[in-house]
Protein backbone atom coordinates (compact mmCIF):
# COMPACT_ATOMS: atom_id res chain seq x y z
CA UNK A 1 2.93 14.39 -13.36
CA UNK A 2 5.20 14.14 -10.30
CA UNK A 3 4.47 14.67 -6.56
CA UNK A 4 7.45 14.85 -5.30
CA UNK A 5 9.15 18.23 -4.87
CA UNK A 6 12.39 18.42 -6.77
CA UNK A 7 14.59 21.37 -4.91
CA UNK A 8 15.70 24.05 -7.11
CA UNK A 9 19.42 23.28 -6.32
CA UNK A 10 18.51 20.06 -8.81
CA UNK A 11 17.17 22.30 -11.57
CA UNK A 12 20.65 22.28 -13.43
CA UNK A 13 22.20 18.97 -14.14
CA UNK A 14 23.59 18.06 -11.00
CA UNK A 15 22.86 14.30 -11.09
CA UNK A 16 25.06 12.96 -8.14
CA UNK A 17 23.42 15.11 -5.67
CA UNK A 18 19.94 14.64 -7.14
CA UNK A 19 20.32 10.87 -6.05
CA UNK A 20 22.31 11.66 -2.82
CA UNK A 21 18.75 13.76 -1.82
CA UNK A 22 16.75 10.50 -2.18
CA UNK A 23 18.95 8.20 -0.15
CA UNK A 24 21.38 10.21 2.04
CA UNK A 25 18.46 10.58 4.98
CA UNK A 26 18.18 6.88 4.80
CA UNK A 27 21.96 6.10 4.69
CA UNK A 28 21.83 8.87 8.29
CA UNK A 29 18.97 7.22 9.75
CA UNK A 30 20.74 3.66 9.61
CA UNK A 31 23.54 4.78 11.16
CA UNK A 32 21.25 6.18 14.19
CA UNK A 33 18.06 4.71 14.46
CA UNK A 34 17.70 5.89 17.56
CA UNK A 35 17.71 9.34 17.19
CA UNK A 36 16.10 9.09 13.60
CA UNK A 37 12.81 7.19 15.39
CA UNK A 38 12.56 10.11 17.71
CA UNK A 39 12.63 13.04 15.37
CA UNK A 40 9.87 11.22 13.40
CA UNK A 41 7.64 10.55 15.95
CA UNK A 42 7.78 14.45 16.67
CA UNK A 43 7.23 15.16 12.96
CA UNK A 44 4.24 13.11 13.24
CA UNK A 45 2.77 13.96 16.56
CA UNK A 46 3.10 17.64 14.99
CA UNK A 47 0.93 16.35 12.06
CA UNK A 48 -1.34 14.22 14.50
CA UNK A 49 -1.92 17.58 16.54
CA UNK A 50 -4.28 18.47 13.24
CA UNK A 51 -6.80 16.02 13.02
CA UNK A 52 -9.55 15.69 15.49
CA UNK A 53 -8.66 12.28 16.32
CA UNK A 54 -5.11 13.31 17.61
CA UNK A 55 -7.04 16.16 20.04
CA UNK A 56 -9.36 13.37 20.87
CA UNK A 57 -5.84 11.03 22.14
CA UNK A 58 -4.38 13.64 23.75
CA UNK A 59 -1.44 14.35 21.55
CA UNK A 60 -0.23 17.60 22.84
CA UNK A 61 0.68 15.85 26.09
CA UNK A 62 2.99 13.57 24.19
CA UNK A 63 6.66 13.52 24.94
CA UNK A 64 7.84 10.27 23.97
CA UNK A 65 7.31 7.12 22.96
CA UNK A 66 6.01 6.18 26.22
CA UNK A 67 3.10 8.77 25.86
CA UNK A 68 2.26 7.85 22.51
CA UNK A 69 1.62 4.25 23.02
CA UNK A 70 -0.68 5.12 26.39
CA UNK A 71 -2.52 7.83 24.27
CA UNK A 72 -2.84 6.35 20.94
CA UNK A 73 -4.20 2.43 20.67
CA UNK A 74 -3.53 0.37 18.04
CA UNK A 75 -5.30 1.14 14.91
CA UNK A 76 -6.91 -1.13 12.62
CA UNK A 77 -9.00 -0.74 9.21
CA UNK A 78 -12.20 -2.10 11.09
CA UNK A 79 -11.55 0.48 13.59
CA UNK A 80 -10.96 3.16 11.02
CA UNK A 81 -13.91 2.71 8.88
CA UNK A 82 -16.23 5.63 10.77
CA UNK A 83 -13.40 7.75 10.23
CA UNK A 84 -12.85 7.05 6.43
CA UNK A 85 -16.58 7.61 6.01
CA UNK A 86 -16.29 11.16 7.82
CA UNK A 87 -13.37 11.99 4.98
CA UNK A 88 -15.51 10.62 2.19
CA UNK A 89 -18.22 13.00 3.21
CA UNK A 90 -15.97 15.98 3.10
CA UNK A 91 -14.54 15.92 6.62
CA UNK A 92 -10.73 15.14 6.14
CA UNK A 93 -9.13 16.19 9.01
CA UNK A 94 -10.80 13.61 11.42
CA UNK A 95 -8.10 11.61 10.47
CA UNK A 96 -6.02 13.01 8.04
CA UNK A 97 -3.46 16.15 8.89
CA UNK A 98 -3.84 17.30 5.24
CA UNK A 99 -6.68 17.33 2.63
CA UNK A 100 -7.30 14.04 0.58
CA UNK A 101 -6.18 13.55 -2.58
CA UNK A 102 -7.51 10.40 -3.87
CA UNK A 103 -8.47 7.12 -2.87
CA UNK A 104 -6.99 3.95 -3.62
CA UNK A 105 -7.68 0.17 -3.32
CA UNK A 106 -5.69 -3.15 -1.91
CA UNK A 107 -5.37 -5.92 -4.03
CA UNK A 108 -7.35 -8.35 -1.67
CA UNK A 109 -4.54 -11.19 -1.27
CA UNK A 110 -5.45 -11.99 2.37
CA UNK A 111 -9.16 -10.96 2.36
CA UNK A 112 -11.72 -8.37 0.70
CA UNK A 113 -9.68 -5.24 -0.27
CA UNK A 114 -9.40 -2.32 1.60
CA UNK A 115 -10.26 0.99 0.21
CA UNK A 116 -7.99 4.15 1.79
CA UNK A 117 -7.30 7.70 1.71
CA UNK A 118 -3.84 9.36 -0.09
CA UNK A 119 -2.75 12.66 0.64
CA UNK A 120 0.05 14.95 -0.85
CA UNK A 121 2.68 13.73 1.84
CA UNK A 122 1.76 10.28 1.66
CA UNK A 123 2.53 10.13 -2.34
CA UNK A 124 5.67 11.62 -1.81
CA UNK A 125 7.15 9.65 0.50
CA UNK A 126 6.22 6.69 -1.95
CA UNK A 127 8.06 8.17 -4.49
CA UNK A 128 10.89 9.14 -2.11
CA UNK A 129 11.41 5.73 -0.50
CA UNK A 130 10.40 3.99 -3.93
CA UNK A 131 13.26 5.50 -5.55
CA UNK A 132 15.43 4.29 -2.73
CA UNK A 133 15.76 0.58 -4.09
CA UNK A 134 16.60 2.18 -7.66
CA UNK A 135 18.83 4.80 -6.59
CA UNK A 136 21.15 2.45 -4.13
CA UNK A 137 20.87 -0.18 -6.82
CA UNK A 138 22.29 2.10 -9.69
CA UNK A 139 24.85 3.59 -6.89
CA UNK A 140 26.52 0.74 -5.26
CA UNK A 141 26.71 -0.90 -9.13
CA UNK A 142 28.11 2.22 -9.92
CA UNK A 143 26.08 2.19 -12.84
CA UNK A 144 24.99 5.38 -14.51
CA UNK A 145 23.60 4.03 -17.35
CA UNK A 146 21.12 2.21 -15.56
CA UNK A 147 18.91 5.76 -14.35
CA UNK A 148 18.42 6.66 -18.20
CA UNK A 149 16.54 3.40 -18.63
CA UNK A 150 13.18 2.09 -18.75
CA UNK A 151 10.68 0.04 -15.97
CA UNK A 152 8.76 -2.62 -17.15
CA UNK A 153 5.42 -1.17 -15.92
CA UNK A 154 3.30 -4.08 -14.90
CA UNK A 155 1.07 -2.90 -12.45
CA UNK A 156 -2.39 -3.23 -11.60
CA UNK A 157 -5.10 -1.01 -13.20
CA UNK A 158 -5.29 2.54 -11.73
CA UNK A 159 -8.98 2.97 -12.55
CA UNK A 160 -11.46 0.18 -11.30
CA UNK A 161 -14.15 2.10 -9.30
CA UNK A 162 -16.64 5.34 -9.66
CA UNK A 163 -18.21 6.39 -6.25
CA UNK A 164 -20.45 9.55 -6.57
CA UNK A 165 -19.56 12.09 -3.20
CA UNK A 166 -21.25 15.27 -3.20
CA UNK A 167 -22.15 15.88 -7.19
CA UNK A 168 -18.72 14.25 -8.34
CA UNK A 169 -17.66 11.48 -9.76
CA UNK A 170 -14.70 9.89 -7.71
CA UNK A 171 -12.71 6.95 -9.80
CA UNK A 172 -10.11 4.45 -7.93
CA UNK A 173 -7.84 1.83 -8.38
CA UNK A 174 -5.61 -0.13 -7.16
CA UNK A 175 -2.92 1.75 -5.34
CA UNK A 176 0.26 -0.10 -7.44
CA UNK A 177 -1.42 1.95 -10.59
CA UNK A 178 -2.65 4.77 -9.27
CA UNK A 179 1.22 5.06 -7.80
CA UNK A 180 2.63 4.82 -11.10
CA UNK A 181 0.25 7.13 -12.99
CA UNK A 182 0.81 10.04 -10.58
CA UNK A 183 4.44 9.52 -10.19
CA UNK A 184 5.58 8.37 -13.64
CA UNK A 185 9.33 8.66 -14.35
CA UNK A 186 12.20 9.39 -11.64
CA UNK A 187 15.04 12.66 -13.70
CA UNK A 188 15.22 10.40 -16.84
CA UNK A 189 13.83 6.84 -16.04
CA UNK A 190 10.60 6.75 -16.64
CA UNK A 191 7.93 3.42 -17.38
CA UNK A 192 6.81 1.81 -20.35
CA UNK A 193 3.80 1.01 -20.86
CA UNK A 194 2.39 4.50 -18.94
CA UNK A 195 -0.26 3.52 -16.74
CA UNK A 196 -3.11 4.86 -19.07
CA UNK A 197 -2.35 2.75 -21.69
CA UNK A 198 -2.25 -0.13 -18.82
CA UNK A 199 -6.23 1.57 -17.73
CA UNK A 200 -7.48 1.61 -20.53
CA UNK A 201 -7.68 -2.30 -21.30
CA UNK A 202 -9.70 -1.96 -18.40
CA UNK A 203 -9.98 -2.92 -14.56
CA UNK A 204 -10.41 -6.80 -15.07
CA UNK A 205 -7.87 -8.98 -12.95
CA UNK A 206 -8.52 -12.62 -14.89
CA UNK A 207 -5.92 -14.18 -16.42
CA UNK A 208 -7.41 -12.83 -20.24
CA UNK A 209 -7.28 -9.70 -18.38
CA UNK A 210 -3.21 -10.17 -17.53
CA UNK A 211 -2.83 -11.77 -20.91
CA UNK A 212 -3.84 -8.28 -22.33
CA UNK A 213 -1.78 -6.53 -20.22
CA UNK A 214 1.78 -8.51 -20.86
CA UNK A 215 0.99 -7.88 -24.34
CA UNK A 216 0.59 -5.01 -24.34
CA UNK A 217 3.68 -4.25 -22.32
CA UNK A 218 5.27 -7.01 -24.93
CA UNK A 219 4.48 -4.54 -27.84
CA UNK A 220 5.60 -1.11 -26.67
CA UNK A 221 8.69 -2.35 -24.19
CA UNK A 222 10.34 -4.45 -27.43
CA UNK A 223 12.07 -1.65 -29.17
CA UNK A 224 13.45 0.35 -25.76
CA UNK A 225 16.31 -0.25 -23.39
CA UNK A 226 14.12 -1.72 -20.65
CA UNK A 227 16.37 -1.92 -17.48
CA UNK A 228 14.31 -3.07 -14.64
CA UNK A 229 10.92 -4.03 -13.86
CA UNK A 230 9.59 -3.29 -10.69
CA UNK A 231 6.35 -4.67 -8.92
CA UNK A 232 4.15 -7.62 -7.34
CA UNK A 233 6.57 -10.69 -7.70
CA UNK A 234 4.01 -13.40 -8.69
CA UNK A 235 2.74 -10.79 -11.66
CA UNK A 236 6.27 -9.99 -12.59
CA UNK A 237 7.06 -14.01 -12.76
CA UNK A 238 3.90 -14.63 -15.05
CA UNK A 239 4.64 -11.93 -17.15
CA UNK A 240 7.15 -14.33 -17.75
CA UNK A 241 5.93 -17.22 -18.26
CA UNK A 242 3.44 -15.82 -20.93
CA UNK A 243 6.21 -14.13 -22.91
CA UNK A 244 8.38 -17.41 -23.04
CA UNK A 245 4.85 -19.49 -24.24
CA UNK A 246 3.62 -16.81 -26.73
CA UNK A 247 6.59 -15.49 -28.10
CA UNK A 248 8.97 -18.32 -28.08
CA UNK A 249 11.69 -16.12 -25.74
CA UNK A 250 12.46 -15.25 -22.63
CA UNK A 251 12.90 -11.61 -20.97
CA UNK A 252 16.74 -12.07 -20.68
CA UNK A 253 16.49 -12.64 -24.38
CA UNK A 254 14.59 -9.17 -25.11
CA UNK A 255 16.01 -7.07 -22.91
CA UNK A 256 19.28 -6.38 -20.86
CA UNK A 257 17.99 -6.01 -17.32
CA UNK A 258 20.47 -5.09 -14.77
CA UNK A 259 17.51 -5.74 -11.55
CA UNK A 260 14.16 -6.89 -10.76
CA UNK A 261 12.68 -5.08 -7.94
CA UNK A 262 10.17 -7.32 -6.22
CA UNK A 263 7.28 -6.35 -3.28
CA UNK A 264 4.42 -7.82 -1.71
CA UNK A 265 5.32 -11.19 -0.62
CA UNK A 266 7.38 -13.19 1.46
CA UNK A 267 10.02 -14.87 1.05
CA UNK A 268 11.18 -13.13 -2.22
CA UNK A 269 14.56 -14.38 -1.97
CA UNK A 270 14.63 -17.91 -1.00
CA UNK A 271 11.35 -19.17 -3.65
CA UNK A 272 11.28 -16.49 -5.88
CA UNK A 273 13.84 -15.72 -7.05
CA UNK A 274 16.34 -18.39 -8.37
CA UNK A 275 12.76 -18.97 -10.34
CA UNK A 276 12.64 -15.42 -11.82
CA UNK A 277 16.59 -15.73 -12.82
CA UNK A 278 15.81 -18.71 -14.57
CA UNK A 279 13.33 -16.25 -16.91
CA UNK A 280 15.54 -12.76 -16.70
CA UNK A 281 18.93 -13.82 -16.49
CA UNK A 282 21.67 -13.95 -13.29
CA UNK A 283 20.46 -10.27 -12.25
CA UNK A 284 20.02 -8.67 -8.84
CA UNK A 285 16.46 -9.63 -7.26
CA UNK A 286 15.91 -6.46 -4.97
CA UNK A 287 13.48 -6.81 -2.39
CA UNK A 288 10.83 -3.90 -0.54
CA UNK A 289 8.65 -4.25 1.57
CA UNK A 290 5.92 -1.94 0.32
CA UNK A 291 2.13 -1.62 1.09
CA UNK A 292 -0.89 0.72 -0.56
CA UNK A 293 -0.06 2.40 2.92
CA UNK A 294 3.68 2.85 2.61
CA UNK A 295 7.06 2.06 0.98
CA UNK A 296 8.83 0.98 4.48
CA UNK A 297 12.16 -0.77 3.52
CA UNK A 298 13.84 -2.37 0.99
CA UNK A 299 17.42 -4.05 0.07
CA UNK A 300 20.55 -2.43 1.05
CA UNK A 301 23.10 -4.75 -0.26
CA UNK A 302 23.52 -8.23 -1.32
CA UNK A 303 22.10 -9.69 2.25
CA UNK A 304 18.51 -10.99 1.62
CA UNK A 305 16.82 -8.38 4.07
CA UNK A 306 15.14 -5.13 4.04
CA UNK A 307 16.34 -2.12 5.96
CA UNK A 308 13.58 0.33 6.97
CA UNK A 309 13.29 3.99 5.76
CA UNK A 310 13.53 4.93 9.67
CA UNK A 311 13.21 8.80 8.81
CA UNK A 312 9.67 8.68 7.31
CA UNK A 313 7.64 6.08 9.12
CA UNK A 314 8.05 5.13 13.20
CA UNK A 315 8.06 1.43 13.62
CA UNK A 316 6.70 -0.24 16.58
CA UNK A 317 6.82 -4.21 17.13
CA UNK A 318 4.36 -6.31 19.67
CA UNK A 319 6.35 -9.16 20.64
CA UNK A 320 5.50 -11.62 23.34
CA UNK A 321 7.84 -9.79 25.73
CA UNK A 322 5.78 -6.33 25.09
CA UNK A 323 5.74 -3.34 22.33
CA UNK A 324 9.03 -2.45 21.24
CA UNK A 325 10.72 -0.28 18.70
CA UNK A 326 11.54 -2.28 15.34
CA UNK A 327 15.15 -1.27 15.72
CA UNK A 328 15.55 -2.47 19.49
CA UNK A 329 14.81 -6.33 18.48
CA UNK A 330 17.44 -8.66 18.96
CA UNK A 331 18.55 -10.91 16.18
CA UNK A 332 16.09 -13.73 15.99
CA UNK A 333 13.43 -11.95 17.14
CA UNK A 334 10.62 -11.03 15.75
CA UNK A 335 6.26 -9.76 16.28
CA UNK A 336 3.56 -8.08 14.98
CA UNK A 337 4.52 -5.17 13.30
CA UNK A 338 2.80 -1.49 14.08
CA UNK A 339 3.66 1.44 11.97
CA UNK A 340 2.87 5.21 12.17
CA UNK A 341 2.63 7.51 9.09
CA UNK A 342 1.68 10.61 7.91
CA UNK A 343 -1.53 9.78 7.88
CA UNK A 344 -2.31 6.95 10.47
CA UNK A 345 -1.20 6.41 14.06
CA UNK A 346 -0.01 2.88 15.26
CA UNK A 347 -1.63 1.19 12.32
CA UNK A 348 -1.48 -2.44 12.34
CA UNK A 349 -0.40 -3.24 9.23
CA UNK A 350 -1.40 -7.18 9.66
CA UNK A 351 2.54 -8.50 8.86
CA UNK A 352 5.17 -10.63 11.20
CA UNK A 353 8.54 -9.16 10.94
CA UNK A 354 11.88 -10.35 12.32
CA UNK A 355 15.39 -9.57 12.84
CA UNK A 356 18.50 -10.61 11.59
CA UNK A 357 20.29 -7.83 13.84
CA UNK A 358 21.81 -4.03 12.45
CA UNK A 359 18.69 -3.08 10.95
CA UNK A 360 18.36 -5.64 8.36
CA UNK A 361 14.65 -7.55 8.79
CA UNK A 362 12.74 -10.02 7.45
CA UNK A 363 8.92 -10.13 6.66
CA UNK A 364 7.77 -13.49 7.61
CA UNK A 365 4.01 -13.02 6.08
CA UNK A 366 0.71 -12.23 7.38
CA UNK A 367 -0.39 -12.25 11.29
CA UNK A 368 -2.62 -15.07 10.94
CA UNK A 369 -2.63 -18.64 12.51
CA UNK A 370 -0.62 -20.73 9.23
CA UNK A 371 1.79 -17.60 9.47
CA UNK A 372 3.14 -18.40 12.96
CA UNK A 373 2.42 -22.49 13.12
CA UNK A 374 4.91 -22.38 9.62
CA UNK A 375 7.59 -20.09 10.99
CA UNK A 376 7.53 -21.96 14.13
CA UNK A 377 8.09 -24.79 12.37
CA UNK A 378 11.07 -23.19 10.04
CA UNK A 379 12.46 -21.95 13.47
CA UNK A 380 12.28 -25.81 15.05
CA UNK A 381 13.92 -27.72 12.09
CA UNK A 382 15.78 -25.44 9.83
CA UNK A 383 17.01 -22.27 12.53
CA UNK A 384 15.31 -18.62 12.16
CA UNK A 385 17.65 -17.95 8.60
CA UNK A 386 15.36 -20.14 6.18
């Protein structure tokens, strides 16, 4: 089952275009970030003019960026949590332009996890931006053979949770599974194991629960032409680990990858991974910067930074000059970063981003106290590059 909406031009084999239609908007919104930034924020103040909480902010009156930022404060998850409670009751479009389509939980690394609403929109654009990393990958390499492949599927369980709303039964998971189930293969890649094989070892997260897991993917990955795996980078590294202790080999032995696709933490390339080629073999480590509430960059080419998908989210950065736009910093600098989607406006996600100038970034980690005494510290001895 796939969310995304293929175009009937794509119906016949037509396999260069196909991938041009993932990654040509991105490739055009590089080039002008500008004017990209703009046209999303009136794609989303059209979608914002649906909910009740854009009437409450005024959003007809918005114009520009200007208006947005005095109508619209920054939104957190504390601050949403009446909201998400109106949506669970029924009641989507407080918040949400469209209806809800599931729900979906964090993984808890920097505090209790966060449980938030998906729509239609929102699951395509993960797809859409997801594919980016893959498609650029397989496209700069100029490697065909790469896209009829297989993904190492090692993501989280998809079903942890029943909630009972209004007579139903409502199960959720963790949002790096519940991605995968509902958006399983990309023309003829596709993931091994599929993420109901992965659900139904069940929704434990201790290592005997991982153990399960990398065996499992162990036992039905060893006889395909596994490519790439793409996910969290610790869980991709001790998937590993436990191959090379319980089978005696390590992935570069099993498999021929060409990539490893790595999210959800920092510093990817500098500690992770020379590690990880150590384990899968001198292969392309390709970073994005993903979240349960978005895919919003990844690698363009060989320099260790993430470029943002400028055409589907608007990026906003509070610095200690003011709020700018993410594509206005300066090399070197860097803030809080504030994003608006299709379904929230001026969301703080709770990361420090920084630029190393023409749209490549950095995410330095989470907006917390060790965050900024550490890159202070990188910036005073080592220069903002480490």
């Amino acid at each position: 089952m796939s969310f995304i909406p293929i175009p009937a031009m794509f119906q016949k084999e037509d396999s260069v275009r196909f991938l041009q239609y993932f990654v040509d908007p991105w490739y055009e919104s590089l080039k002008n970030p500008q004017a990209s930034q703009k046209q999303t924020l009136v794609d989303l103040v059209g979608a914002y003019a649906k909910t009740g909480y854009g009437r409450d902010h005024n959003v007809s009156e918005i114009q520009e960026i200007a208006d947005f930022r005095t109508r619209f404060p920054l939104l957190t998850y504390e601050r949403m949590r009446p909201y998400l409670a109106e949506i669970s009751n029924g009641n989507h479009s407080v918040l949400l332009p469209e209806p809800l389509l599931c729900w979906v939980m964090t993984r808890g690394s920097t505090g209790p996890a966060k449980v938030l609403p998906t729509t239609k929109t929102h699951l395509e654009q993960i797809l859409m931006c997801g594919a980016r990393a893959l498609i650029n990958y397989a496209m700069r390499h100029r490697d065909s053979g790469f896209l009829a492949g297989k993904i190492l599927n090692l993501n989280f369980p998809s079903s942890v949770h029943t909630i009972d709303r209004n007579g139903q039964t409502i199960t959720y998971g963790y949002s790096s599974g519940t991605y995968a189930r509902l958006n399983p293969a990309l023309n003829k890649i596709s993931l091994v194991p599929q993420q109901e094989s992965i659900d139904a070892l069940g929704s434990g997260i201790t290592r005997q629960d991982w153990e399960k897991r990398f065996e499992l993917a162990y036992q039905q990955a060893i006889e395909e032409n596994v490519v790439a795996t793409m996910g969290v980078t610790p869980v991709i590294l001790s998937f590993a680990r436990y191959i090379s202790q319980m089978h005696g080999k390590k992935p570069k032995d099993l498999w021929n990858f060409r990539a490893l696709f790595c999210t959800s933490v920092r510093k990817i390339q500098f500690k992770y991974a020379p590690v990880l080629r150590k384990y899968f073999g001198q292969v392309p480590v390709v970073e994005i910067y993903s979240a349960t509430e978005g895919v919003f960059a990844q690698q363009l080419d060989d320099l260790p930074y993430v470029s943002p998908n400028y055409d589907k989210y608007l990026f906003e950065v509070v610095t200690s000059h003011g709020v700018k736009m993410l594509h206005e910093l300066k090399r070197g600098e860097w803030g809080k970063l504030v994003v608006s989607s299709c379904m929230f406006p001026r969301y703080d996600i709770g990361d420090i981003i920084e630029s190393a100038g023409e749209n490549y970034f950095r995410v330095v980690g989470r907006n917390n106290l060790s965050t900024l005494l550490e890159h202070q510290l990188y910036r005073l001895f080592f220069g903002w590059l480490i």
